[in-house]
Protein backbone atom coordinates (compact mmCIF):
# COMPACT_ATOMS: atom_id res chain seq x y z
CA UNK A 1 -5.38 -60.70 -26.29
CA UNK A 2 -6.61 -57.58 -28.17
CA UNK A 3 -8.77 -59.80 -30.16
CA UNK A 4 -10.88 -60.17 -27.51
CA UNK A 5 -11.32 -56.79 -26.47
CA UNK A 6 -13.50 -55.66 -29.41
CA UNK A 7 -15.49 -59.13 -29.38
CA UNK A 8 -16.61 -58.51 -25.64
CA UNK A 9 -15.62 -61.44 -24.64
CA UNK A 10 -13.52 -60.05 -21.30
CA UNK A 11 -13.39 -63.11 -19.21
CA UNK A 12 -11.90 -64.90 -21.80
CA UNK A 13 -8.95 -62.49 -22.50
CA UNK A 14 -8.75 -62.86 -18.42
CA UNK A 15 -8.17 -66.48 -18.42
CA UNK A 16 -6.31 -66.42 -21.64
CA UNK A 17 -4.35 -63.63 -19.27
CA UNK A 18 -4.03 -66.31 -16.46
CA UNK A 19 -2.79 -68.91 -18.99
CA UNK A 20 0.21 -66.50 -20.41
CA UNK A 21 0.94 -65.30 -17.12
CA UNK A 22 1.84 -68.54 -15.69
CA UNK A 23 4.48 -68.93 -18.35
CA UNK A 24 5.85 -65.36 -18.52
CA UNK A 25 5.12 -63.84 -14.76
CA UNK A 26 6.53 -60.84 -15.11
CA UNK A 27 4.79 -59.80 -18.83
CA UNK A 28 3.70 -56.86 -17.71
CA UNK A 29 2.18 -56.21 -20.60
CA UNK A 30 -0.57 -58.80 -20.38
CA UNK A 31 -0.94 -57.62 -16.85
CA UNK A 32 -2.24 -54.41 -18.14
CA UNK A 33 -4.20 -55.85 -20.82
CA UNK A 34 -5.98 -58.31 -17.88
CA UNK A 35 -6.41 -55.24 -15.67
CA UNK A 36 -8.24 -53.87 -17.98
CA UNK A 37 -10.70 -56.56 -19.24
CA UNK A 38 -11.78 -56.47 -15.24
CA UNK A 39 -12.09 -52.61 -16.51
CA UNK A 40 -14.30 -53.44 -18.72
CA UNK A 41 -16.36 -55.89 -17.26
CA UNK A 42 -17.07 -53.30 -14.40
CA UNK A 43 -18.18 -51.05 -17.31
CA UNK A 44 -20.42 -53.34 -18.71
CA UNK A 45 -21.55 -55.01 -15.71
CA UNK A 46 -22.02 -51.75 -13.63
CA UNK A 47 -21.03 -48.30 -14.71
CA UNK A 48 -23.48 -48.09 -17.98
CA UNK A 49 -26.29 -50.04 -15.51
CA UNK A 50 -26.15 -48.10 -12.41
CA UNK A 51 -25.85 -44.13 -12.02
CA UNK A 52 -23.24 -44.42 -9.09
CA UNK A 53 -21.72 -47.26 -6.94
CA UNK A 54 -24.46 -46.53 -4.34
CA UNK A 55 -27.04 -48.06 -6.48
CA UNK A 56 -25.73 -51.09 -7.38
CA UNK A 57 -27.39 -53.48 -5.25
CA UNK A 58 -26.64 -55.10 -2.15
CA UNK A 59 -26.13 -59.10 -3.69
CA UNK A 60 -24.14 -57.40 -6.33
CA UNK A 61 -21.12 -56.14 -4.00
CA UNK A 62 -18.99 -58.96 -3.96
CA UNK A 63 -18.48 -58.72 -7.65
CA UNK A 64 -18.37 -55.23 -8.03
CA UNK A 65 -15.81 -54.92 -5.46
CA UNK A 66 -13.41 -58.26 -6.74
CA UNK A 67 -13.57 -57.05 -10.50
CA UNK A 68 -12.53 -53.54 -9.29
CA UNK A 69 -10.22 -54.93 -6.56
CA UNK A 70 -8.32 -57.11 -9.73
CA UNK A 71 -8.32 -54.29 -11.98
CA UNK A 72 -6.04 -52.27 -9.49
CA UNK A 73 -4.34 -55.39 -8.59
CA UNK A 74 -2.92 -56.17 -12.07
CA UNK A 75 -2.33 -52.32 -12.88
CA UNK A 76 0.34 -52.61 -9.83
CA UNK A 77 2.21 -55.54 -10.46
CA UNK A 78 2.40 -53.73 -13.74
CA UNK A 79 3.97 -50.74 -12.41
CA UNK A 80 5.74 -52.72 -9.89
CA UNK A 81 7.41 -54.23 -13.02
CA UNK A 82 8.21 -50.51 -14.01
CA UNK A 83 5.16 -50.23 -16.80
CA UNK A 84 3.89 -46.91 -17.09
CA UNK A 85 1.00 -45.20 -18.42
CA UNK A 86 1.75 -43.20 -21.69
């Protein structure tokens, strides 16, 4: 998954995410590296476009809010599954 990171190619190392997680549930590990390719997609979709959440506009919400909703999402089953932050 780390391959894709540098490529920016985030919504594939989410689905390739999706695809190990349905074999190995509990790889927290990949749940990390999912939560943050949602990261990253809200950097590159949002935080280097738009000086503040306020300004991102109105038909953009919905995404800005699910990508940032996942990211936390997958960072808790992680820690849920005991991974910490180092």
């Amino acid at each position: 998954m780390s391959d894709f990171r540098g490529v920016a190619h985030y919504e594939d190392a989410i689905a390739v995410g999706d695809l190990l997680l349905e074999y190995h549930p509990s790889y927290a590990y990949v749940m990390v590296k999912k939560g943050s390719g949602y990261y990253n997609l809200v950097r590159t979709e949002f935080i280097e476009r738009y000086p503040n959440s306020n300004a991102v506009p109105v038909d953009l919400h919905d995404r800005y809010a699910y990508l940032g909703n996942q990211n936390r999402a997958m960072f808790q089953q992680a820690e849920a599954l005991g991974w910490r932050e180092r």
